[in-house]
N, C-alpha and C. Protein backbone atom coordinates (compact mmCIF):
# COMPACT_ATOMS: atom_id res chain seq x y z
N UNK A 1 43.38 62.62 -108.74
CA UNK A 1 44.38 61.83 -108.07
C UNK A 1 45.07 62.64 -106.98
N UNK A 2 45.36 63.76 -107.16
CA UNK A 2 45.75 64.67 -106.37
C UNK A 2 45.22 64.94 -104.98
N UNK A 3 44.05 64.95 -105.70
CA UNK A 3 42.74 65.29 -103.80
C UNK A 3 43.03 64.02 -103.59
N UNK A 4 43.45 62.85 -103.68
CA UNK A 4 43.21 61.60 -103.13
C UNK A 4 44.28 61.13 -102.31
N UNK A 5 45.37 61.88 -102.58
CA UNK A 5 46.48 61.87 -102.33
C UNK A 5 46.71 62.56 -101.38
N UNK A 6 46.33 63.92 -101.44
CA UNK A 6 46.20 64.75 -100.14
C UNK A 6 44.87 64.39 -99.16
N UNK A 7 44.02 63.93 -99.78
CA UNK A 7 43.16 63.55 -98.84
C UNK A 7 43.55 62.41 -97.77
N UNK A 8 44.39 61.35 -98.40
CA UNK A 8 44.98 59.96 -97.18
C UNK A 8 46.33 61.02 -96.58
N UNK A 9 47.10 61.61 -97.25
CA UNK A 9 47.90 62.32 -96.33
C UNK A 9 47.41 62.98 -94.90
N UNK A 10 46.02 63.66 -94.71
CA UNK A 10 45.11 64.32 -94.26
C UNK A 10 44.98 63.14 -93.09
N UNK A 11 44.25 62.28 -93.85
CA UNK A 11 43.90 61.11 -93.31
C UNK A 11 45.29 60.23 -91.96
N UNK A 12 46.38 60.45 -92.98
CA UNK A 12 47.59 59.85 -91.99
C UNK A 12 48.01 60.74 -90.59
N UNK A 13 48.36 61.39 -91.46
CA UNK A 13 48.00 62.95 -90.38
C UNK A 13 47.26 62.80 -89.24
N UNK A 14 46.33 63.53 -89.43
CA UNK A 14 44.97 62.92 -88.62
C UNK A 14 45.61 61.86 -87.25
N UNK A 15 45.30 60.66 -87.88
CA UNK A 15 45.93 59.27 -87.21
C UNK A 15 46.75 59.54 -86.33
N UNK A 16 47.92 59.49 -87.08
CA UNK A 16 49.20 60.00 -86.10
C UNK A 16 48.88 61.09 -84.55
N UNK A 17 48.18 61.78 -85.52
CA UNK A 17 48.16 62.60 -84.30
C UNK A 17 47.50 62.21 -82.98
N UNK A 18 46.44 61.08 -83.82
CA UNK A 18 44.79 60.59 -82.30
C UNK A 18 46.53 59.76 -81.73
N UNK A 19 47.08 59.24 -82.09
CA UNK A 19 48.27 58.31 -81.19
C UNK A 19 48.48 58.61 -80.17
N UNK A 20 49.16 59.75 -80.74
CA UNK A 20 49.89 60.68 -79.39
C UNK A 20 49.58 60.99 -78.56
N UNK A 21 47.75 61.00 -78.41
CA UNK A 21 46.68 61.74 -77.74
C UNK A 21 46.39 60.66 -76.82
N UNK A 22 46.41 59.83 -77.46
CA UNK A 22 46.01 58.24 -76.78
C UNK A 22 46.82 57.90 -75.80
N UNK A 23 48.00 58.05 -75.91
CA UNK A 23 48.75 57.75 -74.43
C UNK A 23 48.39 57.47 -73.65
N UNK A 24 49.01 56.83 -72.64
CA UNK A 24 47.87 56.41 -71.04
C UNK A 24 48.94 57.40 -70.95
N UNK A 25 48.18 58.55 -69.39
CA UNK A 25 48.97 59.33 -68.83
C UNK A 25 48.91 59.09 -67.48
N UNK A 26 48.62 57.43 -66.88
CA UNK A 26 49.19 57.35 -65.58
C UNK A 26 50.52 57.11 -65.46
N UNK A 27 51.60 57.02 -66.70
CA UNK A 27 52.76 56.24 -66.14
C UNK A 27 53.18 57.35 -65.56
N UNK A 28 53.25 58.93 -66.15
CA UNK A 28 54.40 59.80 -65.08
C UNK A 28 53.88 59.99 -64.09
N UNK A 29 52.11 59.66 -63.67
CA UNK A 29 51.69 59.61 -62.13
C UNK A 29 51.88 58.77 -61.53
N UNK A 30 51.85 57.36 -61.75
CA UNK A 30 52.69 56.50 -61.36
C UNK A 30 54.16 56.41 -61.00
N UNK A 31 55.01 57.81 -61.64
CA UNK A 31 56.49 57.34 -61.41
C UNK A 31 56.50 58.98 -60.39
N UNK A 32 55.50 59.59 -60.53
CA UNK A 32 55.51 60.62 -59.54
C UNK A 32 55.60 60.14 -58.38
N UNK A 33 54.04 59.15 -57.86
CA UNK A 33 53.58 58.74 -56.92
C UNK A 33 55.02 58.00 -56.11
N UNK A 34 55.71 56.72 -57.46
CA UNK A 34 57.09 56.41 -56.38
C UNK A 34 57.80 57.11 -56.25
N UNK A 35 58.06 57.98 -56.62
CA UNK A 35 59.23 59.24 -56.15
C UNK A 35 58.51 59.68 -55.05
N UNK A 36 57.34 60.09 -54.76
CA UNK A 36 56.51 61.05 -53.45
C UNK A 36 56.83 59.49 -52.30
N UNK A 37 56.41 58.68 -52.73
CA UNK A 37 56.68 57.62 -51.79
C UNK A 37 57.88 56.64 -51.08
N UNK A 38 59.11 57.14 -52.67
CA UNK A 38 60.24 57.00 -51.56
C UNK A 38 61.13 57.99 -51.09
N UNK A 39 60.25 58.89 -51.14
CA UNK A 39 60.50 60.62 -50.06
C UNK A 39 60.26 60.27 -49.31
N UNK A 40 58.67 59.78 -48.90
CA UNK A 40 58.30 60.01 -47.52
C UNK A 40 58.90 58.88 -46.59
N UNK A 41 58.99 57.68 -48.06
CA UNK A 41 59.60 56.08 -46.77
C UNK A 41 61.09 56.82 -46.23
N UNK A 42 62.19 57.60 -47.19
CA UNK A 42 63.18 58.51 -46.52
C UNK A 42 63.26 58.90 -45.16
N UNK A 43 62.05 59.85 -45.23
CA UNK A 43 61.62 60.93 -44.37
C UNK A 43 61.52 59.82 -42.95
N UNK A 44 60.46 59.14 -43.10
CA UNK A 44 60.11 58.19 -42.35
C UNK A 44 61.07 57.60 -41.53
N UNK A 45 61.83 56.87 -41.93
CA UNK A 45 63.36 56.24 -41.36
C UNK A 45 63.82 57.18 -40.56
N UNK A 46 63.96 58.28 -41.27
CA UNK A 46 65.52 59.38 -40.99
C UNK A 46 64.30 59.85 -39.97
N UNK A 47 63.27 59.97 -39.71
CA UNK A 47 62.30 60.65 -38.14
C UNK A 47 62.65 59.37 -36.92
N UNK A 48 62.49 58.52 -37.95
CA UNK A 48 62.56 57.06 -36.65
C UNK A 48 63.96 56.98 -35.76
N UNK A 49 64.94 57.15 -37.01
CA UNK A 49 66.61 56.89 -36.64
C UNK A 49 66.19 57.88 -35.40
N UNK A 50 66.06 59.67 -36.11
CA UNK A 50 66.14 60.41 -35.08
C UNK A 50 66.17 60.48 -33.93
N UNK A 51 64.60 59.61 -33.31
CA UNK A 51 63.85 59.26 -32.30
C UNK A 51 64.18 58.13 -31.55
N UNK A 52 64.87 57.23 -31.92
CA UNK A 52 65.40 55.86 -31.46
C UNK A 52 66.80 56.90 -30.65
N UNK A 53 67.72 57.55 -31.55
CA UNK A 53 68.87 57.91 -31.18
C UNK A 53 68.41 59.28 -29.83
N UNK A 54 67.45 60.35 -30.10
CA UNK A 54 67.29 60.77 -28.76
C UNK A 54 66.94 60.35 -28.12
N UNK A 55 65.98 59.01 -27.80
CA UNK A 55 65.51 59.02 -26.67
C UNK A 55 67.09 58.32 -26.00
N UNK A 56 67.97 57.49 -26.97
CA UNK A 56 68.98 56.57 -25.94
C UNK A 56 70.15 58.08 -25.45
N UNK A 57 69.86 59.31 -26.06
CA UNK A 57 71.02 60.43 -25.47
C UNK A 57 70.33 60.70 -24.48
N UNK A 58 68.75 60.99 -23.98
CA UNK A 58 68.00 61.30 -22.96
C UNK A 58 68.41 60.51 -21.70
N UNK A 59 68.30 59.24 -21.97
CA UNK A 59 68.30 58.13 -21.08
C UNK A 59 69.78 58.43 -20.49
N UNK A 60 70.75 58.45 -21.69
CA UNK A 60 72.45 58.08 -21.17
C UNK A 60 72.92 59.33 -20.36
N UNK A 61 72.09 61.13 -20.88
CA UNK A 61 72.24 62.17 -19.82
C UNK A 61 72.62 62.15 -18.80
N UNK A 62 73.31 62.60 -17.88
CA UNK A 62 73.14 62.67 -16.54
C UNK A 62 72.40 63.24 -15.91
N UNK A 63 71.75 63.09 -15.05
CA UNK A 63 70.31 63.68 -14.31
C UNK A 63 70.37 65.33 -14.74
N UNK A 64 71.64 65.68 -14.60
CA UNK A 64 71.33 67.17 -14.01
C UNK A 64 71.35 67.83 -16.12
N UNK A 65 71.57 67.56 -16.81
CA UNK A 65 71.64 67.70 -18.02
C UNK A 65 70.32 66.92 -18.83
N UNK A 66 69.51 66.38 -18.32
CA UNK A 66 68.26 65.44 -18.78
C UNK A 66 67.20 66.68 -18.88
N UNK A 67 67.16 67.72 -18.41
CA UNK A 67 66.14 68.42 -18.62
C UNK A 67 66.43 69.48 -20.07
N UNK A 68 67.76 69.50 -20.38
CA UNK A 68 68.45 70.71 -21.51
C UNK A 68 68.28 69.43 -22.38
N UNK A 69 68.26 68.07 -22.53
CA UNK A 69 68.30 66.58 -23.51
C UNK A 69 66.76 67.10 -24.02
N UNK A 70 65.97 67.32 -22.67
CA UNK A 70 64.55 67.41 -22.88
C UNK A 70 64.02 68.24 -24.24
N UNK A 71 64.46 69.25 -23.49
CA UNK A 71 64.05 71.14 -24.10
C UNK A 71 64.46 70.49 -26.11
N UNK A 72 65.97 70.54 -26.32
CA UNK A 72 66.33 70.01 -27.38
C UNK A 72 65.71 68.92 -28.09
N UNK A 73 65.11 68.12 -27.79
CA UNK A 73 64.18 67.08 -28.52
C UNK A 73 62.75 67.59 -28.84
N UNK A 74 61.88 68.46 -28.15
CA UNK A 74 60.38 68.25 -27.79
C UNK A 74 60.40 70.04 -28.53
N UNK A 75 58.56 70.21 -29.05
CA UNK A 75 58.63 71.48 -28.95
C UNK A 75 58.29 72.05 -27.85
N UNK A 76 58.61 73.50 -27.99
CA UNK A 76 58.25 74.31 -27.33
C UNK A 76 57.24 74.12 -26.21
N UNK A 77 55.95 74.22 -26.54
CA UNK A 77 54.76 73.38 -26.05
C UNK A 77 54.85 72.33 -25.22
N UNK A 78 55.11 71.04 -25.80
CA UNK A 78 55.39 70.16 -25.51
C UNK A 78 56.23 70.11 -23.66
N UNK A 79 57.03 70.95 -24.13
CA UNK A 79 57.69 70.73 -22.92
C UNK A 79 57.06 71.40 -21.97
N UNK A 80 56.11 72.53 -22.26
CA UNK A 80 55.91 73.56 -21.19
C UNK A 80 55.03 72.13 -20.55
N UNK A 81 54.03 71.78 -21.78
CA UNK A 81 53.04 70.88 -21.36
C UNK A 81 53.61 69.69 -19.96
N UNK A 82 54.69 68.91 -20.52
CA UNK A 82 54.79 67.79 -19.88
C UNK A 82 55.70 68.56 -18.50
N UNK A 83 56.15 69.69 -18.62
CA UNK A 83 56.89 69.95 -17.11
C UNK A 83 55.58 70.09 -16.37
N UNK A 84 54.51 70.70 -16.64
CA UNK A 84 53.40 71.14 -15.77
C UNK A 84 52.86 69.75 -15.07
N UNK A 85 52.80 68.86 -16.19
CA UNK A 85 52.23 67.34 -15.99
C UNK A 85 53.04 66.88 -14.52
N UNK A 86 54.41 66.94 -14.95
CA UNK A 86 55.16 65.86 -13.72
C UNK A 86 55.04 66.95 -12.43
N UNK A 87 54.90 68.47 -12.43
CA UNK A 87 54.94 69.18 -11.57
C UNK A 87 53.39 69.25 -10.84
N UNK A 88 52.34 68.70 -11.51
CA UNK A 88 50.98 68.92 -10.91
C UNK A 88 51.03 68.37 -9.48
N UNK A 89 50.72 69.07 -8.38
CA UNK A 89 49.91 68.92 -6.98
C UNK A 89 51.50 69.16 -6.26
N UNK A 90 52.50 69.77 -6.73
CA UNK A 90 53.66 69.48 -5.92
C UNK A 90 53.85 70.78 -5.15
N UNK A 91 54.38 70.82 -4.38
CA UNK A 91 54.52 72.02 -3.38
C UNK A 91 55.84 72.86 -4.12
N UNK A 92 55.61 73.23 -5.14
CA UNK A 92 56.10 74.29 -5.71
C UNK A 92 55.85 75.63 -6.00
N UNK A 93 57.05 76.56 -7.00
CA UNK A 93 56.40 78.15 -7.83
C UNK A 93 55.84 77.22 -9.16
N UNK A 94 54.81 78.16 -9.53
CA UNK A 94 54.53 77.32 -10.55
C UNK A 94 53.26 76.15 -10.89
N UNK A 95 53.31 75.21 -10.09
CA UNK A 95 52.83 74.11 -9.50
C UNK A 95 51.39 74.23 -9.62
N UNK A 96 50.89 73.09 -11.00
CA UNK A 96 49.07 73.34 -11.05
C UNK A 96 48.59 72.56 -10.35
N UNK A 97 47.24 72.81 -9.42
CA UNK A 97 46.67 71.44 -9.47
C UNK A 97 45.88 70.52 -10.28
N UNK A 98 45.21 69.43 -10.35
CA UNK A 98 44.73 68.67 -11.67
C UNK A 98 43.98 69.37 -12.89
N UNK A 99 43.05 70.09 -11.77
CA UNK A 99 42.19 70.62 -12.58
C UNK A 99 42.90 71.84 -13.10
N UNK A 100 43.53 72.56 -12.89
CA UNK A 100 43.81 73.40 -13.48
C UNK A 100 45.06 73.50 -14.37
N UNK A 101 45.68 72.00 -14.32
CA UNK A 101 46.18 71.62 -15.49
C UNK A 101 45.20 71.24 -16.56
N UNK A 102 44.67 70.66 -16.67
CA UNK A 102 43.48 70.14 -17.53
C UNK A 102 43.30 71.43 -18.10
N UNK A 103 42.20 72.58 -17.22
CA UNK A 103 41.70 73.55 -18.15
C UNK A 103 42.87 74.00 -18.74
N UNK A 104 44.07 74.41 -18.68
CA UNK A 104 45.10 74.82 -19.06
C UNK A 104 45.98 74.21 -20.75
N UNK A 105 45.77 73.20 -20.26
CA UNK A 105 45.92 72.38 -21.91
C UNK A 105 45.32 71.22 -22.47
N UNK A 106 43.74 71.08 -21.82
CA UNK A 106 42.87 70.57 -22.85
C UNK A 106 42.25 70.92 -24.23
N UNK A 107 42.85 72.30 -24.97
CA UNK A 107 42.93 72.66 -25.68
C UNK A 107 43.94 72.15 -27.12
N UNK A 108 44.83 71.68 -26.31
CA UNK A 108 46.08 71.49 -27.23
C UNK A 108 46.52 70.30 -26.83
N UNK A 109 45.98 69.51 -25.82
CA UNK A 109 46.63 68.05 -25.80
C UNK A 109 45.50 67.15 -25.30
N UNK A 110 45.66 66.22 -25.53
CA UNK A 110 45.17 65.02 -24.42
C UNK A 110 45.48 64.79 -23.20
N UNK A 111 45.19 65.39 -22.10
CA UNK A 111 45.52 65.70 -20.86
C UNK A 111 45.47 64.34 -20.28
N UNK A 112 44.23 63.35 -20.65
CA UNK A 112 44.30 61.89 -20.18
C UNK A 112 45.46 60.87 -20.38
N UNK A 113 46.19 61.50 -21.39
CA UNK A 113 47.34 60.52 -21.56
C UNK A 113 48.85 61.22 -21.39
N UNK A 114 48.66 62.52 -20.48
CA UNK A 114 50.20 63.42 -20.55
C UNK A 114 51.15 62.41 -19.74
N UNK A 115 50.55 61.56 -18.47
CA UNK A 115 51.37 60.62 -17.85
C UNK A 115 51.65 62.06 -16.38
N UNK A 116 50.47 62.62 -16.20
CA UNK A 116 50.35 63.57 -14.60
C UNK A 116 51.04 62.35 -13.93
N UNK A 117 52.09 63.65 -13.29
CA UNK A 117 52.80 63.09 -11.95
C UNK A 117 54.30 62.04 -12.44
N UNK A 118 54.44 61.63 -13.42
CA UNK A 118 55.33 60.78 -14.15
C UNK A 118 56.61 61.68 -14.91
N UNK A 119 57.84 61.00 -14.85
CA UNK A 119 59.07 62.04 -15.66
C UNK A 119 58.46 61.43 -17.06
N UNK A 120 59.64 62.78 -17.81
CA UNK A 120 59.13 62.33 -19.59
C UNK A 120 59.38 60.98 -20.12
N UNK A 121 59.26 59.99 -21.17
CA UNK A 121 58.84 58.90 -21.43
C UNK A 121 58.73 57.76 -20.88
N UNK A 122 59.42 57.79 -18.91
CA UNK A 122 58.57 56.92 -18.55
C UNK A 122 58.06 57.24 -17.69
N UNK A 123 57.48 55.97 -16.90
CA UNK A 123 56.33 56.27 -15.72
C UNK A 123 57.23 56.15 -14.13
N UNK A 124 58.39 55.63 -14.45
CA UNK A 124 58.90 54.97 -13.20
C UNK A 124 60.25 56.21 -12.43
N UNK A 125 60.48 56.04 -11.45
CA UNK A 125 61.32 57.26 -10.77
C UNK A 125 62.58 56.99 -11.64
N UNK A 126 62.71 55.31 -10.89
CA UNK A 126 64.22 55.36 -11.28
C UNK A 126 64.34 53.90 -12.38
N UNK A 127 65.37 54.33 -13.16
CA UNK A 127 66.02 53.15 -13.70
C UNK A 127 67.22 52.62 -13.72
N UNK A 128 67.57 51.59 -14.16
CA UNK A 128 68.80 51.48 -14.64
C UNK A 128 69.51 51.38 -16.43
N UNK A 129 68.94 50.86 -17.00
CA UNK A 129 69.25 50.85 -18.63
C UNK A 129 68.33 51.03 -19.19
N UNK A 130 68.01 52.29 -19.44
CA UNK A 130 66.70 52.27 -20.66
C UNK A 130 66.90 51.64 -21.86
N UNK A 131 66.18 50.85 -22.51
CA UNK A 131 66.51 50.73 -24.34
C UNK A 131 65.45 50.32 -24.99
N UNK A 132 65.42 50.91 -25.92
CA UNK A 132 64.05 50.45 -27.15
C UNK A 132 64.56 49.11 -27.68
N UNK A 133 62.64 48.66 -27.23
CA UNK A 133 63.12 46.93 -27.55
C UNK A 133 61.94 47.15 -28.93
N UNK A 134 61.59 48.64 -29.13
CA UNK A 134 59.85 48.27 -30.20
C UNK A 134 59.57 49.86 -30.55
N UNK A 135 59.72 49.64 -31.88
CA UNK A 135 59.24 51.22 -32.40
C UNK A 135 58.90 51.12 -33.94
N UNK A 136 57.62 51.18 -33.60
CA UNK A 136 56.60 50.96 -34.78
C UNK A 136 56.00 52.30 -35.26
N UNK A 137 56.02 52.75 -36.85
CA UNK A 137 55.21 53.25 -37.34
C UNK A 137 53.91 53.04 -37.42
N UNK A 138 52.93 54.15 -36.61
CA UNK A 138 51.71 53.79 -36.48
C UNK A 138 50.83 54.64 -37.87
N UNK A 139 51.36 55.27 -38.08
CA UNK A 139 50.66 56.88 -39.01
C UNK A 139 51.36 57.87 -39.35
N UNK A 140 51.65 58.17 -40.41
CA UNK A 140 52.22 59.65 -40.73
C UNK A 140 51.15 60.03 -41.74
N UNK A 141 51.76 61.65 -41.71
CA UNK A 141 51.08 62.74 -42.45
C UNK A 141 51.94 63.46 -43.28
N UNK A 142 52.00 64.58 -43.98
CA UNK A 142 52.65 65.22 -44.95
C UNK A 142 53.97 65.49 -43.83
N UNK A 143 53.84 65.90 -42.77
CA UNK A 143 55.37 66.48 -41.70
C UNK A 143 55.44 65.84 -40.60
N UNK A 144 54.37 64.35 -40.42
CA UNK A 144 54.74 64.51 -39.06
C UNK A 144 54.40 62.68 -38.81
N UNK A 145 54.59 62.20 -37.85
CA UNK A 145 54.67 60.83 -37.61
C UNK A 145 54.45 60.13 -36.27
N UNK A 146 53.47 59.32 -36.43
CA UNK A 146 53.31 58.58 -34.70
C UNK A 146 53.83 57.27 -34.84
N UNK A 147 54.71 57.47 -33.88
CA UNK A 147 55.04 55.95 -33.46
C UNK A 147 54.90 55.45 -32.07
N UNK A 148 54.68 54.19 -32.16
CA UNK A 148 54.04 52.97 -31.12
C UNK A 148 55.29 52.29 -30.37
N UNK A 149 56.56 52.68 -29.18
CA UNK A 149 57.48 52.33 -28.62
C UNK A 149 57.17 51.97 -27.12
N UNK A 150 58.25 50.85 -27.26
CA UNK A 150 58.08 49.97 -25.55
C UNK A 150 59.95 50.41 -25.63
N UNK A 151 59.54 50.84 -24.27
CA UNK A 151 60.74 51.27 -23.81
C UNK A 151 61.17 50.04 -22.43
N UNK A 152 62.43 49.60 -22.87
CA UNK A 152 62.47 48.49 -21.50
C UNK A 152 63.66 48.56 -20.62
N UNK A 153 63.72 48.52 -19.44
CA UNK A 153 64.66 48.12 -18.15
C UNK A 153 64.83 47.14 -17.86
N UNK A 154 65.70 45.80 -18.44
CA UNK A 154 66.02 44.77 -18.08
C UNK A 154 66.51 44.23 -16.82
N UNK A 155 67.16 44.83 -16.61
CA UNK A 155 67.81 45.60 -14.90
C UNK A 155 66.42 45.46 -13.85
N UNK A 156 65.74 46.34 -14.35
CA UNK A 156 64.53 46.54 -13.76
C UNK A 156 63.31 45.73 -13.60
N UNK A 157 63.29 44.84 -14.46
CA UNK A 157 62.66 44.07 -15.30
C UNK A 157 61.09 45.01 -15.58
N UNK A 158 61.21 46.25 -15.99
CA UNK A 158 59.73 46.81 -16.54
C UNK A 158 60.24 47.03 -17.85
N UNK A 159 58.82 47.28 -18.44
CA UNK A 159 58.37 47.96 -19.57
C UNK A 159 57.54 48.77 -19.59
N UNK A 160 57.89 50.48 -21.00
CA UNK A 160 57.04 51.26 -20.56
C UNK A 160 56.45 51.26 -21.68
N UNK A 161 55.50 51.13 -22.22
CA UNK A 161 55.15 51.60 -23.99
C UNK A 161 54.29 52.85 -23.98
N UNK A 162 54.69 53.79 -25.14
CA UNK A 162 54.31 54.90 -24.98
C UNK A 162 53.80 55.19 -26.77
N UNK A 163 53.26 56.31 -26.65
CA UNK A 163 52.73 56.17 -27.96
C UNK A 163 53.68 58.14 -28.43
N UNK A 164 54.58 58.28 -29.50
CA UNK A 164 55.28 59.60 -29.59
C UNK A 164 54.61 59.84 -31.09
N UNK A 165 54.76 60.88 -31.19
CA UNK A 165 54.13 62.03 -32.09
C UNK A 165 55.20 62.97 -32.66
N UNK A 166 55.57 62.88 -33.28
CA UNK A 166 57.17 63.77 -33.84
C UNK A 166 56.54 64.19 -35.19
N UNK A 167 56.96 65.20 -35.44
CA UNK A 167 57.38 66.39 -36.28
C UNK A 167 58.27 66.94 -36.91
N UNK A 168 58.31 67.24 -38.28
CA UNK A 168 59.61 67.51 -39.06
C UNK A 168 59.96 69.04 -39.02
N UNK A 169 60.61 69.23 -38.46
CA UNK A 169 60.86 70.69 -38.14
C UNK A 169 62.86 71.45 -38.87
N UNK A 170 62.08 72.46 -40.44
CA UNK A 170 63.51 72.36 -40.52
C UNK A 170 64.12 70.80 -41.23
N UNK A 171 65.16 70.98 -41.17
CA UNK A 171 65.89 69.94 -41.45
C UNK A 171 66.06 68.53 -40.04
N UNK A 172 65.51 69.03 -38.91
CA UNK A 172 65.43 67.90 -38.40
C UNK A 172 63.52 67.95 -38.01
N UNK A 173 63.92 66.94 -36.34
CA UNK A 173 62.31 66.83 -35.88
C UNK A 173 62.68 67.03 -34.23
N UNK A 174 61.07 66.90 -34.41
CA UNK A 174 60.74 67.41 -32.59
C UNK A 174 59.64 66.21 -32.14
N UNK A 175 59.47 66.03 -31.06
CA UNK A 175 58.86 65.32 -30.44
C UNK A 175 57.49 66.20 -29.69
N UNK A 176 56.44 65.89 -30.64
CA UNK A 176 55.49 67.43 -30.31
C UNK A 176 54.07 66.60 -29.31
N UNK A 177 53.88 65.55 -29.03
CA UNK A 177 53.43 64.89 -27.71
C UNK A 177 53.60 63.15 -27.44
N UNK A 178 53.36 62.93 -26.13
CA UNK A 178 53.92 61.68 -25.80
C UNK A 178 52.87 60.86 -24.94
N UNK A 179 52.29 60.13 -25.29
CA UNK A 179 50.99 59.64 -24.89
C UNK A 179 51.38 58.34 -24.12
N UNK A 180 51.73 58.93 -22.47
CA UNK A 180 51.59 57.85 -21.80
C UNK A 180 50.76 56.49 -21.16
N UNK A 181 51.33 55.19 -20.59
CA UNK A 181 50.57 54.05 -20.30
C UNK A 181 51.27 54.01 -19.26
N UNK A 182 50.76 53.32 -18.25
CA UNK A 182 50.89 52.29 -17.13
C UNK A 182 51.89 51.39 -17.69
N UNK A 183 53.20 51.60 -16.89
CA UNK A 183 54.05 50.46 -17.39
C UNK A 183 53.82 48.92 -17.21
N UNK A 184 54.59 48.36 -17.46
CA UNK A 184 54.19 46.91 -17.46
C UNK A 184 55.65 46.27 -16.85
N UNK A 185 55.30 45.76 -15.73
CA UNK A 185 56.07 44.95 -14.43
C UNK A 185 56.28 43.69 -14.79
N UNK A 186 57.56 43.06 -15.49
CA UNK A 186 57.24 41.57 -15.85
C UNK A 186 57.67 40.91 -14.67
């Protein structure tokens, strides 16, 4: 009676234990996954806010302070890149011509879409009210995010849509390239 006794104890034992084993173990990957995902939807916003709010301090600058708006938003790069862009063929120090912008940073950018010859996010000399009428998440990655923005001059009656590329840098972001279009004249 004894072995029989310890034997279903054995037996319960046993049991109990396959239970525990049995668990499904997607729920804490599942409650990982929404925690990783409402990090990044966080992240996401707080890059967008960012980017909505510099480009309208860029715009509101005064000319002679629009280039220090610049430097402060964009990296490093970035800026060397897009000053060379608006400076190509100009009778300047400095001053590339096409091609030798191209060889210069077809390495590190898309030279077809820097917007040669054009100021930074738009295409046009002058405006009067810049404002984002459209800024769409197109793609992000672990640090970094493209978005799809039409920038408009009502005043003016154009639109510019541009495609930006930002980066989490630190506790904030940078604007690390800006893939210009042919504005659109309504």
């Amino acid at each position: 009676m004894k072995r029989t006794i310890i034997a279903s104890l054995f037996l319960i034992i046993a049991c109990k234990e396959e239970k525990k084993e049995v668990q499904p173990v997607a729920e804490p990957q599942q409650a990982e996954e929404t925690v990783v995902s409402d990090k990044k939807s966080s992240e996401t916003e707080e890059a967008k806010k960012w980017l909505e709010q510099s480009i309208e301090d860029y715009f509101k600058a005064d000319l002679v302070n629009q280039e220090k708006e610049m430097q402060k938003m964009t990296t490093k790069d970035y800026f060397d890149y897009k000053t060379d862009a608006t400076n190509v063929d100009m009778d300047g120090d400095g001053s590339l011509t096409l091609k030798e912008f191209q060889d210069k940073w077809k390495t590190k950018f898309d030279v077809q879409k820097a917007g040669v010859g054009y100021g930074f996010l738009i295409t046009g000399q002058d405006w009067e009210d810049i404002k984002i009428s459209s800024c769409k998440l197109l793609a992000e990655g672990q640090h970094d995010f493209l978005f799809n923005i039409v920038l408009s001059d009502k005043k003016l009656n154009a639109e510019y849509p541009i495609t930006v590329s930002v980066i989490k840098d630190h506790n904030s972001f940078l604007i690390a390239d800006v893939w210009q279009k042919e504005p659109k004249l309504n």
